[in-house]
Structures are given as C-alpha cells and as structure tokens.
Protein backbone atom coordinates (compact mmCIF):
# COMPACT_ATOMS: atom_id res chain seq x y z
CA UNK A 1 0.00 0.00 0.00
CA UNK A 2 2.80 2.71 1.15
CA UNK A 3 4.18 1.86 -2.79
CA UNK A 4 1.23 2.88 -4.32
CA UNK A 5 0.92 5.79 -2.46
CA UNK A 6 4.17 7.04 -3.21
CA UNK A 7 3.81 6.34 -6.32
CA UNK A 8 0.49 8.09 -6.95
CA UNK A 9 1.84 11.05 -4.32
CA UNK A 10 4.27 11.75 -6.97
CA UNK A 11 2.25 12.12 -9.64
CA UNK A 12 0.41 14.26 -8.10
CA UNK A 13 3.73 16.91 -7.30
CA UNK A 14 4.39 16.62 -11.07
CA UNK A 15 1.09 17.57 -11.71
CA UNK A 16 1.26 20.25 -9.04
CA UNK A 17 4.38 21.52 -9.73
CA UNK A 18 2.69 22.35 -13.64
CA UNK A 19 0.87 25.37 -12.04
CA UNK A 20 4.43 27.42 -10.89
CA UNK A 21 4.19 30.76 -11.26
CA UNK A 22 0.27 31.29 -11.70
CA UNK A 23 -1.51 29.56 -8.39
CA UNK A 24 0.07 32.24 -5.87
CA UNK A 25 -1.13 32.96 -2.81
CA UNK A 26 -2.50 29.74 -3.07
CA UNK A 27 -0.39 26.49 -3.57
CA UNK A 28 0.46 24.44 -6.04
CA UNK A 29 -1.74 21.53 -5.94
CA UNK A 30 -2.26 18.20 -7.57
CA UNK A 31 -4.77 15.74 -7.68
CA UNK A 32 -5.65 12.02 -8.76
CA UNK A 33 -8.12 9.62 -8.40
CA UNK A 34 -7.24 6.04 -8.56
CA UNK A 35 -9.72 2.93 -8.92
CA UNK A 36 -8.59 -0.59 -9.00
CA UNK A 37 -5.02 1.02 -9.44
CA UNK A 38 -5.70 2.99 -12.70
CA UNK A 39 -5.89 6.30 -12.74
CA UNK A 40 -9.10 7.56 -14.28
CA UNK A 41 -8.86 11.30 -13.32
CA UNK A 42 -6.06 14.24 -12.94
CA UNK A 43 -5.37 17.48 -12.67
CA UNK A 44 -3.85 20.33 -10.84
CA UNK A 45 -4.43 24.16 -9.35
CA UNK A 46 -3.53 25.99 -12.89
CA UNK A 47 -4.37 29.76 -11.60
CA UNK A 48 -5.12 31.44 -9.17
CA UNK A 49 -9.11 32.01 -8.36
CA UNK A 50 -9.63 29.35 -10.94
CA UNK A 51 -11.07 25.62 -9.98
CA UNK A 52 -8.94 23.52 -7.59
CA UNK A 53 -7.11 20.31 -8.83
CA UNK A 54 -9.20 18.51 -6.52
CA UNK A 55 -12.50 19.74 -9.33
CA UNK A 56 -10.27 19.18 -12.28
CA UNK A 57 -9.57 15.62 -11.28
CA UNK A 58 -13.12 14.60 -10.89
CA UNK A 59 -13.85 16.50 -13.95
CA UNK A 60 -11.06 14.88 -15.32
CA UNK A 61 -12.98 11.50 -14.53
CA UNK A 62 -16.38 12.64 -15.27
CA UNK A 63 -15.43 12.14 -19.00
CA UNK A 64 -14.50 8.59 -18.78
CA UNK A 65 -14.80 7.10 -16.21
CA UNK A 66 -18.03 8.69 -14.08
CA UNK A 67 -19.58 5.37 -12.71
CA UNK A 68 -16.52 4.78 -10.93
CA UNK A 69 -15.67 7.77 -9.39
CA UNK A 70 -17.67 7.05 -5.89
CA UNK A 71 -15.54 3.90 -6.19
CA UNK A 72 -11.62 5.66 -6.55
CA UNK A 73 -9.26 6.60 -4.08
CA UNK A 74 -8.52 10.47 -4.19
CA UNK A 75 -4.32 10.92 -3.71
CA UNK A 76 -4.04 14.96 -3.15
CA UNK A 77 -0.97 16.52 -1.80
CA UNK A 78 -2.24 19.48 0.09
CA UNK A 79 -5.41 18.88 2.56
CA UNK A 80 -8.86 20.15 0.76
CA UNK A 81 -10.32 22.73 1.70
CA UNK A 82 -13.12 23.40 3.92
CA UNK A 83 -14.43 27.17 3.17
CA UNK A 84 -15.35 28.96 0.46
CA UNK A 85 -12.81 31.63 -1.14
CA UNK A 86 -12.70 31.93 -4.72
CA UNK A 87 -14.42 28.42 -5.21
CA UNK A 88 -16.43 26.28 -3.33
CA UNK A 89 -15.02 23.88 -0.76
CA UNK A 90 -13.42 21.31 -1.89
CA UNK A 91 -14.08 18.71 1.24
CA UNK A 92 -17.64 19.31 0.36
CA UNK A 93 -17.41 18.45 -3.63
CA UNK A 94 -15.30 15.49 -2.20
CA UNK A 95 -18.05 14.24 0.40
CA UNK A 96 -20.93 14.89 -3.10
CA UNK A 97 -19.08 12.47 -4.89
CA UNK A 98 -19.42 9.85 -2.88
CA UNK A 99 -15.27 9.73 -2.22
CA UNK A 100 -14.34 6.95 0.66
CA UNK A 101 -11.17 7.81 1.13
CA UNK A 102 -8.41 10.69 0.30
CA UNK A 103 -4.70 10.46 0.74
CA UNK A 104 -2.90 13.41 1.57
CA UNK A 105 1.03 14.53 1.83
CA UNK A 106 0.46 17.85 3.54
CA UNK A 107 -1.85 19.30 6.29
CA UNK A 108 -2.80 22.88 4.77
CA UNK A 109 -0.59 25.19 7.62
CA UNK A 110 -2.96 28.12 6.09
CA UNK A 111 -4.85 28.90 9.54
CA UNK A 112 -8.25 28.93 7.56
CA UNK A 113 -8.15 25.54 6.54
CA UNK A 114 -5.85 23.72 9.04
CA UNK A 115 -7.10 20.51 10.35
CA UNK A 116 -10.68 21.82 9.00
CA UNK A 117 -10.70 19.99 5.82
CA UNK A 118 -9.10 16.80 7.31
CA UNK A 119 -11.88 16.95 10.10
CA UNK A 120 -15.19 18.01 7.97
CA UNK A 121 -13.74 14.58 5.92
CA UNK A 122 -13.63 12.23 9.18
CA UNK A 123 -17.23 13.82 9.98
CA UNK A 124 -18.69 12.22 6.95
CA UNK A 125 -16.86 9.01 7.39
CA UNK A 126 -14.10 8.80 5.03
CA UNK A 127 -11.04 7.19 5.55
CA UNK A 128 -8.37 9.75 5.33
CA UNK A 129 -4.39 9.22 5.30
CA UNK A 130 -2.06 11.89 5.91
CA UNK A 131 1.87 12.45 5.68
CA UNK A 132 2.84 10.39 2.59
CA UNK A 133 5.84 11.65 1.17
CA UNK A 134 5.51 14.62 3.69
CA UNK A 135 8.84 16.48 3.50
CA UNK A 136 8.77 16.23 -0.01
CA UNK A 137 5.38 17.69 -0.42
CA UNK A 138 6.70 20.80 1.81
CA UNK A 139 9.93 21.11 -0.26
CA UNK A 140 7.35 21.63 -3.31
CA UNK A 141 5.46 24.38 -1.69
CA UNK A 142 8.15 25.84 0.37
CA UNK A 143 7.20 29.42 -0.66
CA UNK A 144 3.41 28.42 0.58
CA UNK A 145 4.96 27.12 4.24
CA UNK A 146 7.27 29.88 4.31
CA UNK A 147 4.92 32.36 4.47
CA UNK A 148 2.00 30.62 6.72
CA UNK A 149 4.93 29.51 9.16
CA UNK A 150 7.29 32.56 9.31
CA UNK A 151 4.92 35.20 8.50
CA UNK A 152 7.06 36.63 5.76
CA UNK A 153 8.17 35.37 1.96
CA UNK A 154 10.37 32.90 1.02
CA UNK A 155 13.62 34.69 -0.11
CA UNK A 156 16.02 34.13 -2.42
CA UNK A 157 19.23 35.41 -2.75
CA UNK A 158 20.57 35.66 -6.15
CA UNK A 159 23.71 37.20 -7.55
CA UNK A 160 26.58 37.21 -10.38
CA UNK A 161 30.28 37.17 -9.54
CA UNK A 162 33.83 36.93 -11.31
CA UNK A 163 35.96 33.92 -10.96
CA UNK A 164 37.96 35.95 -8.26
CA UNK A 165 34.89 37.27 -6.20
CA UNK A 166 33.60 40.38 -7.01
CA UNK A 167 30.32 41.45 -8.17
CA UNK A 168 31.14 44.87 -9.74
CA UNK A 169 33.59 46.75 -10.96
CA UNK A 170 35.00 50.21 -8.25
CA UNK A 171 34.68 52.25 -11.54
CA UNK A 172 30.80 52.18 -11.14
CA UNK A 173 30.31 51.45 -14.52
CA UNK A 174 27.53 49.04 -15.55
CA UNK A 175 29.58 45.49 -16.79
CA UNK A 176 27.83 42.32 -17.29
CA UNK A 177 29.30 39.21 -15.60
CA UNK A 178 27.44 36.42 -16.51
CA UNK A 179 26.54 35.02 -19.82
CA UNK A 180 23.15 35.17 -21.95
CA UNK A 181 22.19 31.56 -20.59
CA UNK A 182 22.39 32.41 -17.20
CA UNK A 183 20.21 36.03 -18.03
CA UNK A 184 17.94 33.66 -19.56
CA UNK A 185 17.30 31.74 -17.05
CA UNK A 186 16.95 34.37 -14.41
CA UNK A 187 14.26 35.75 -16.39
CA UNK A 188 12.47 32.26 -16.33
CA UNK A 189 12.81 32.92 -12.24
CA UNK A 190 11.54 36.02 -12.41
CA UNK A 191 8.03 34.74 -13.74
CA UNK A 192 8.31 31.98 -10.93
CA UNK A 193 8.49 34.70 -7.73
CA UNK A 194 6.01 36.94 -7.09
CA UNK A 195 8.52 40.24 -5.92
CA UNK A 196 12.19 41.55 -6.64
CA UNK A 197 14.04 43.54 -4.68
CA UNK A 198 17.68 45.82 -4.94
CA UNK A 199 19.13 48.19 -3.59
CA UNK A 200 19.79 52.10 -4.36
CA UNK A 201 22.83 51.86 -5.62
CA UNK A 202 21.73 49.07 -7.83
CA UNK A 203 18.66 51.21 -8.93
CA UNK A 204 21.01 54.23 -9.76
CA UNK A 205 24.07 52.88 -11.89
CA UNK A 206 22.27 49.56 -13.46
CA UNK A 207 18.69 51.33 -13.89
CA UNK A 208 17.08 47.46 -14.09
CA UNK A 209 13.69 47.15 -15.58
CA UNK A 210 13.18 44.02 -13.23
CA UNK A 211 11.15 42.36 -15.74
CA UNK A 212 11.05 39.27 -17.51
CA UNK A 213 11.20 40.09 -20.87
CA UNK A 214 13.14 37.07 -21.82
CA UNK A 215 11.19 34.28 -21.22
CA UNK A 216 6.99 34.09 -21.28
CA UNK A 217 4.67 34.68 -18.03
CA UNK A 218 4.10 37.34 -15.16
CA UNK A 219 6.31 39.78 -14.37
CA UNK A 220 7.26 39.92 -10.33
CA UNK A 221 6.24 43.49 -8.02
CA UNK A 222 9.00 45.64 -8.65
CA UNK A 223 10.77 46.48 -5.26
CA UNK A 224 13.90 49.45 -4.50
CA UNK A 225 15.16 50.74 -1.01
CA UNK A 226 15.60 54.30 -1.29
CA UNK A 227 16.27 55.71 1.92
CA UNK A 228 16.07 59.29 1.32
CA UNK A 229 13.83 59.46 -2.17
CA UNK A 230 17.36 60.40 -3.76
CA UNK A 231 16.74 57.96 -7.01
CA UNK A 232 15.84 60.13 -10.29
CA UNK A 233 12.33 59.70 -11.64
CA UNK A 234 13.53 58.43 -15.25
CA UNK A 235 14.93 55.59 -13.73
CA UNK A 236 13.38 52.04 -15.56
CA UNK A 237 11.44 51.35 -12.42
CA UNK A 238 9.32 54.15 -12.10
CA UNK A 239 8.61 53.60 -15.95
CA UNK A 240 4.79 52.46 -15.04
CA UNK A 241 4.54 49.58 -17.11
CA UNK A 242 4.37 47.78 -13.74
CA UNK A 243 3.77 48.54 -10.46
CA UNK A 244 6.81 49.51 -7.87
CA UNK A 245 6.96 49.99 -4.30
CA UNK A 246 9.55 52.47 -2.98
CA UNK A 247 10.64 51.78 0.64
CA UNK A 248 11.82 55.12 2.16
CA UNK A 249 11.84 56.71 5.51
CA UNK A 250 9.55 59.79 4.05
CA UNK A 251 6.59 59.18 3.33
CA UNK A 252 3.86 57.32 1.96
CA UNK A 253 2.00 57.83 -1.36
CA UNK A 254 0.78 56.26 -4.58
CA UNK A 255 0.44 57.45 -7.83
CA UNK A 256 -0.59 55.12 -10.56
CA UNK A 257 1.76 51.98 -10.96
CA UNK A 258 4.02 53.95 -8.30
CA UNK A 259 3.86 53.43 -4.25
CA UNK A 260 6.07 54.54 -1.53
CA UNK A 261 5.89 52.70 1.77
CA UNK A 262 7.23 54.49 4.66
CA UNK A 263 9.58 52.37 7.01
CA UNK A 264 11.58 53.39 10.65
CA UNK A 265 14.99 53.24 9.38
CA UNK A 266 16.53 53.46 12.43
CA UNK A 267 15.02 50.61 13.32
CA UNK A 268 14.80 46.67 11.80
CA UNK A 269 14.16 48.02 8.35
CA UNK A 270 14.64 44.00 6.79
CA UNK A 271 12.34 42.68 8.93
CA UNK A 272 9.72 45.69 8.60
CA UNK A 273 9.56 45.54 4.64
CA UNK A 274 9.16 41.30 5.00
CA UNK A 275 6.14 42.24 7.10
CA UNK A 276 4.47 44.77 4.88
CA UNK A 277 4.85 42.50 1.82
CA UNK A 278 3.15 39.74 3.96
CA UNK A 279 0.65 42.47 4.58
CA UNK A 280 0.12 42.22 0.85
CA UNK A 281 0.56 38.81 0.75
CA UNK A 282 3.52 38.50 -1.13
CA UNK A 283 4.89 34.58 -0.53
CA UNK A 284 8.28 34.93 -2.52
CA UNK A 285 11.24 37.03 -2.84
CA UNK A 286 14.28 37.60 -5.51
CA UNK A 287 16.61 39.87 -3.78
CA UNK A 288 19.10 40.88 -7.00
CA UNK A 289 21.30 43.28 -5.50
CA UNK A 290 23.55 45.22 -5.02
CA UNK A 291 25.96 43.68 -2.49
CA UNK A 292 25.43 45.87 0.40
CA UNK A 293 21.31 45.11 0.19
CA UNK A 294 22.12 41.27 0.01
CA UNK A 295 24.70 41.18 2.83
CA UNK A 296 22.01 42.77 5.03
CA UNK A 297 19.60 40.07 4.33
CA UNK A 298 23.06 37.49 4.99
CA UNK A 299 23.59 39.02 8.07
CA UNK A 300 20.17 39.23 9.51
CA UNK A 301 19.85 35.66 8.41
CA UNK A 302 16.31 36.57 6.58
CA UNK A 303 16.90 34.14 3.51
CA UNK A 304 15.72 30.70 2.57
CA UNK A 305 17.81 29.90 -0.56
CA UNK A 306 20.97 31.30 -3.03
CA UNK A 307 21.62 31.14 -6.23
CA UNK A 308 25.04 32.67 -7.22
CA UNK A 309 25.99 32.68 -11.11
CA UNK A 310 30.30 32.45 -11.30
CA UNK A 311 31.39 33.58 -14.59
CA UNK A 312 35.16 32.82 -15.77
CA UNK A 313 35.92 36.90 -15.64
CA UNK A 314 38.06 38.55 -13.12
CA UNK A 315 38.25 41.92 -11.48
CA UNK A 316 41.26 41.69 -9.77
CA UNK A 317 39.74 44.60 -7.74
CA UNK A 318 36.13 45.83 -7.69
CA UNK A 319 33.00 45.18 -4.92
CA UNK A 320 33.30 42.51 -3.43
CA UNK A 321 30.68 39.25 -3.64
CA UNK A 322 28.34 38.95 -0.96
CA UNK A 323 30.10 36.63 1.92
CA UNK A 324 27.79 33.86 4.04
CA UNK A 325 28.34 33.86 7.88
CA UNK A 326 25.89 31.21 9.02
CA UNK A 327 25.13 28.19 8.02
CA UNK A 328 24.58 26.42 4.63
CA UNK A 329 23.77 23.80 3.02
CA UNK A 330 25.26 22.87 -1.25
CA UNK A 331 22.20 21.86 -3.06
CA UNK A 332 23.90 21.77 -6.50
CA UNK A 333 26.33 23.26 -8.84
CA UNK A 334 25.43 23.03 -12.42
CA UNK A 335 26.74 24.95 -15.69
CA UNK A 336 24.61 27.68 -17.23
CA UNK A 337 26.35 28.31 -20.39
CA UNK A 338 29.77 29.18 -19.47
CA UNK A 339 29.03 29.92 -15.90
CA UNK A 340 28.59 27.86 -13.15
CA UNK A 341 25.62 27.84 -11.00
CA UNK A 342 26.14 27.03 -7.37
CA UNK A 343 22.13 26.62 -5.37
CA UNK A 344 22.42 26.86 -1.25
CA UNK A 345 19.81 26.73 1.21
CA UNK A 346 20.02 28.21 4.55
CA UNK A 347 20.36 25.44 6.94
CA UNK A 348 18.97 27.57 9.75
CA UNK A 349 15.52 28.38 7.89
CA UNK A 350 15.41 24.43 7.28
C-alpha cells in the first residue's frame, strides 16, 4: 500500500508543480483519483481564483470514467479545503461524490483551513491518510509554508560574480558578468516569484527594468530601497509599465503603478519591509542586489535559498561578492552556459 501511495503522491507533485508561477497565494496543488489502481482522473491548481485540482480531477474523470468515481481513491498533496474563497469547498465536492477515502502529503498550515478539511472529511466518514511523502510535499510548496509559518516570503538570494569574487567593478560602470544563458534563465525565475528587490545603488548605476522580458509569463512586483527618495524619476522602475513599491523613511504615497511605503529606518528596516509585503501577501522574494542590500539580508539571516551565477571573468579589484556567515547547506552546482551555478539553502531556515 505505502508503494502505491508514493507512487500516486508523486504524480500528483508533477502535476502540481505544472501550475508554478500562476496559483500564488495559493499552492500548487495536484490531484488524482485512482480505482482498482488505474488512474481515471487528474489534474492540478492551474491559476489562481480558478477551480482547484481537486475539481479538475473529478472532472477529469467525469469524461470517462463517471460510474466509478464514488468507487476511486482520491491521492491529493495538500489537505482540501473546507471554506469557500474563490471556489467552493473542496471537502464538500469530495463528500458529493461519494469519495471513501483521500490520501494526503500535507496538512494545509494556512490557519483557515488547518485541520478543518481533514476533520469536515472524518465527519462524513471517510477514511483519510495523511503524511505520505511529507517532506517532499513541503519542499514543493516551500514558498506556501514559508509564508503561513514565518509570516514573511520565502527569499532568495541571487547574484553574479567573477571567478575571483567580485560582483562589480569600483569604476561604477555598468559590466555584465554572466553570460546570456544564465540572463535567460533568471528571467524564467523572475516569472516563478512573485517580488524583486535591490538596492539604491543598484537602482542608480544599473537602472534594471526588473522584468522578464526574456522568457513568457508574469512579471514579479517591482521592489527598490531608497532611503532618502534620492533615485531620479527616469529611472526604468518608475517607468509604469508595472507597479513599484519604494521603501523610504519619508513618506507614503501612490500614484498610478508607483507606491512609496514608509519604514523606521533606524530601526529593523529587513524585517519591517518582510512584514508589509506579507501584509500584501507576497509569498516569494528575488533579492538581485547590489551587495550591500544582500549582505544585510546574509547578516540578519532573513533568507531561505541562493543562487550565485560564477562567470570565468576577473576583477582583480572591484566590490566585493556577498560573503555567508551562518550556516549552509550545497544543493547543487550546475553549468549555465559558461558559468557555473552554485544553489544553497540556509540550513537555519530548514
């Protein structure tokens, strides 16, 4: 039994793991309904607002297969819900369909649902499993857990450096270090996050647009520190072809795509903007520069995961790379183009 329910688990994080990028703030969900072990119905979360996998699965079946739906086995990796949002509950479409029993990696650790789906199930007698595959199932919606668990978003760190450790030149000027593959690919992230965030020096001499022009889907909320309001209006994020947030010490405002948040910076200022974009509900975070804005976040310990391009330049002098003091933990190092890619999680957020 624990073989097929692994094995059926997984399918449903592939299927899940098809909705990246769109299902935020709501996880990425998969579903699959199993009779006689077959699967006669699939399907995942695909966008937010839109029907749950749990409804696309049994629509799924309805095609085929509807006489034996009361008879299948539902494998889901996130709990159903129990109250209505955007849809109906899922629990209840669940209990109308006659389902006897539902298998489940993850209890939802959204307070709304918690336990409430699990328990409306067990109310109308189903047989319901929990924790199969269960750390896998959190490593797929780490951004979700993250931000029901830690009240803030999940944050990555990203950055490019030489071969010798630097991530810009002392010149100032504006020098690429890593290769079209790896800017590529970064773009790809982009669509994947749901905010990015640099500095003011970064803002000033690299005037980002912070989009993702290079590969297809949403573009992430544009984010700058700017202390003192000092950054020039023609800079490419205050172009308002998306929305921005300025955090200053100021004031606050908004003008079309274009809002200032006001922030005590002589107090915790990291740990004040990871609350207001929880505020907003904002589960995940690209921090892209420069180095003194991504040392902060090092040295506070307020990130989940880094992802440092290494090109085959060197400096010999320049700004030097962002430097880890705590714990970490080598996920992988892969090539991207000519670079290498080197992926760490924070052992201490783990």
């Amino acid at each position: 039994m624990k073989d097929f329910s692994e094995k059926y688990m997984h399918r449903c994080f592939e299927l899940a793991a098809t909705g990246k990028g769109n299902v935020a703030p709501n996880p990425m969900v998969g579903a699959v309904l199993v009779c006689d072990n077959k699967i006669i119905g699939e399907g995942y979360h695909q966008e937010y607002g839109r029907e749950h996998a749990e409804v696309n699965a049994i629509l799924n079946a309805e095609k085929n297969f509807p006489s034996l739906i009361s008879s299948s086995i539902l494998y889901v990796n996130l709990e159903p819900c129990s109250h209505h949002g955007k849809t109906p509950p899922c629990a209840d479409l669940l209990i109308q369909n006659g389902i006897k029993k539902v298998i489940i990696s993850n209890t939802d650790p959204n307070p709304i649902v918690s336990g409430n789906g699990i328990k409306k199930l067990k109310s109308y007698g189903i047989d319901v499993v929990e924790n199969i595959l269960e750390m896998e199932g959190k490593k797929l919606n780490k951004r979700f857990f993250t931000f029901h668990e830690k009240k803030r978003p999940y944050i990555i760190l990203k950055w490019a450096e030489t071969a010798d450790h630097f991530i810009a030149p002392l010149s100032g000027e504006k020098i690429r270090i890593s290769g079209k593959e790896s800017q590529v690919l970064v773009h790809k992230w982009r669509t994947e996050e749901d905010a990015i965030l640099v500095g003011t020096a970064t803002a000033r001499i690299d005037n980002p647009l912070l989009n993702a022009r290079f590969w297809p889907g949403k573009n992430p909320l544009r984010l700058v520190i700017d202390q003192s309001l000092t950054l020039p209006m023609n800079l490419n994020l205050f172009n308002q072809q998306l929305e921005s947030i300025v955090f200053n010490e100021v004031k606050n405002d908004e003008i079309n795509n274009l809002r200032r948040v006001k922030l005590n910076f002589s107090a915790d200022v990291i740990s004040q903007l990871l609350s207001y974009l929880f505020s907003i509900k904002i589960q995940s975070l690209i921090v892209e520069g420069g180095s003194y804005t991504l040392q902060k976040f090092i040295d506070e310990n307020k990130w989940d995961e880094a992802r440092i391009f290494t090109s085959k330049t060197k400096f010999i002098s320049g700004v030097k790379a962002p430097v880890f003091q705590n714990g970490y933990n080598l996920i992988s190092e892969t090539n991207s183009g000519d670079d290498i890619l080197t992926v760490l999680y924070n052992t201490s957020q783990l």
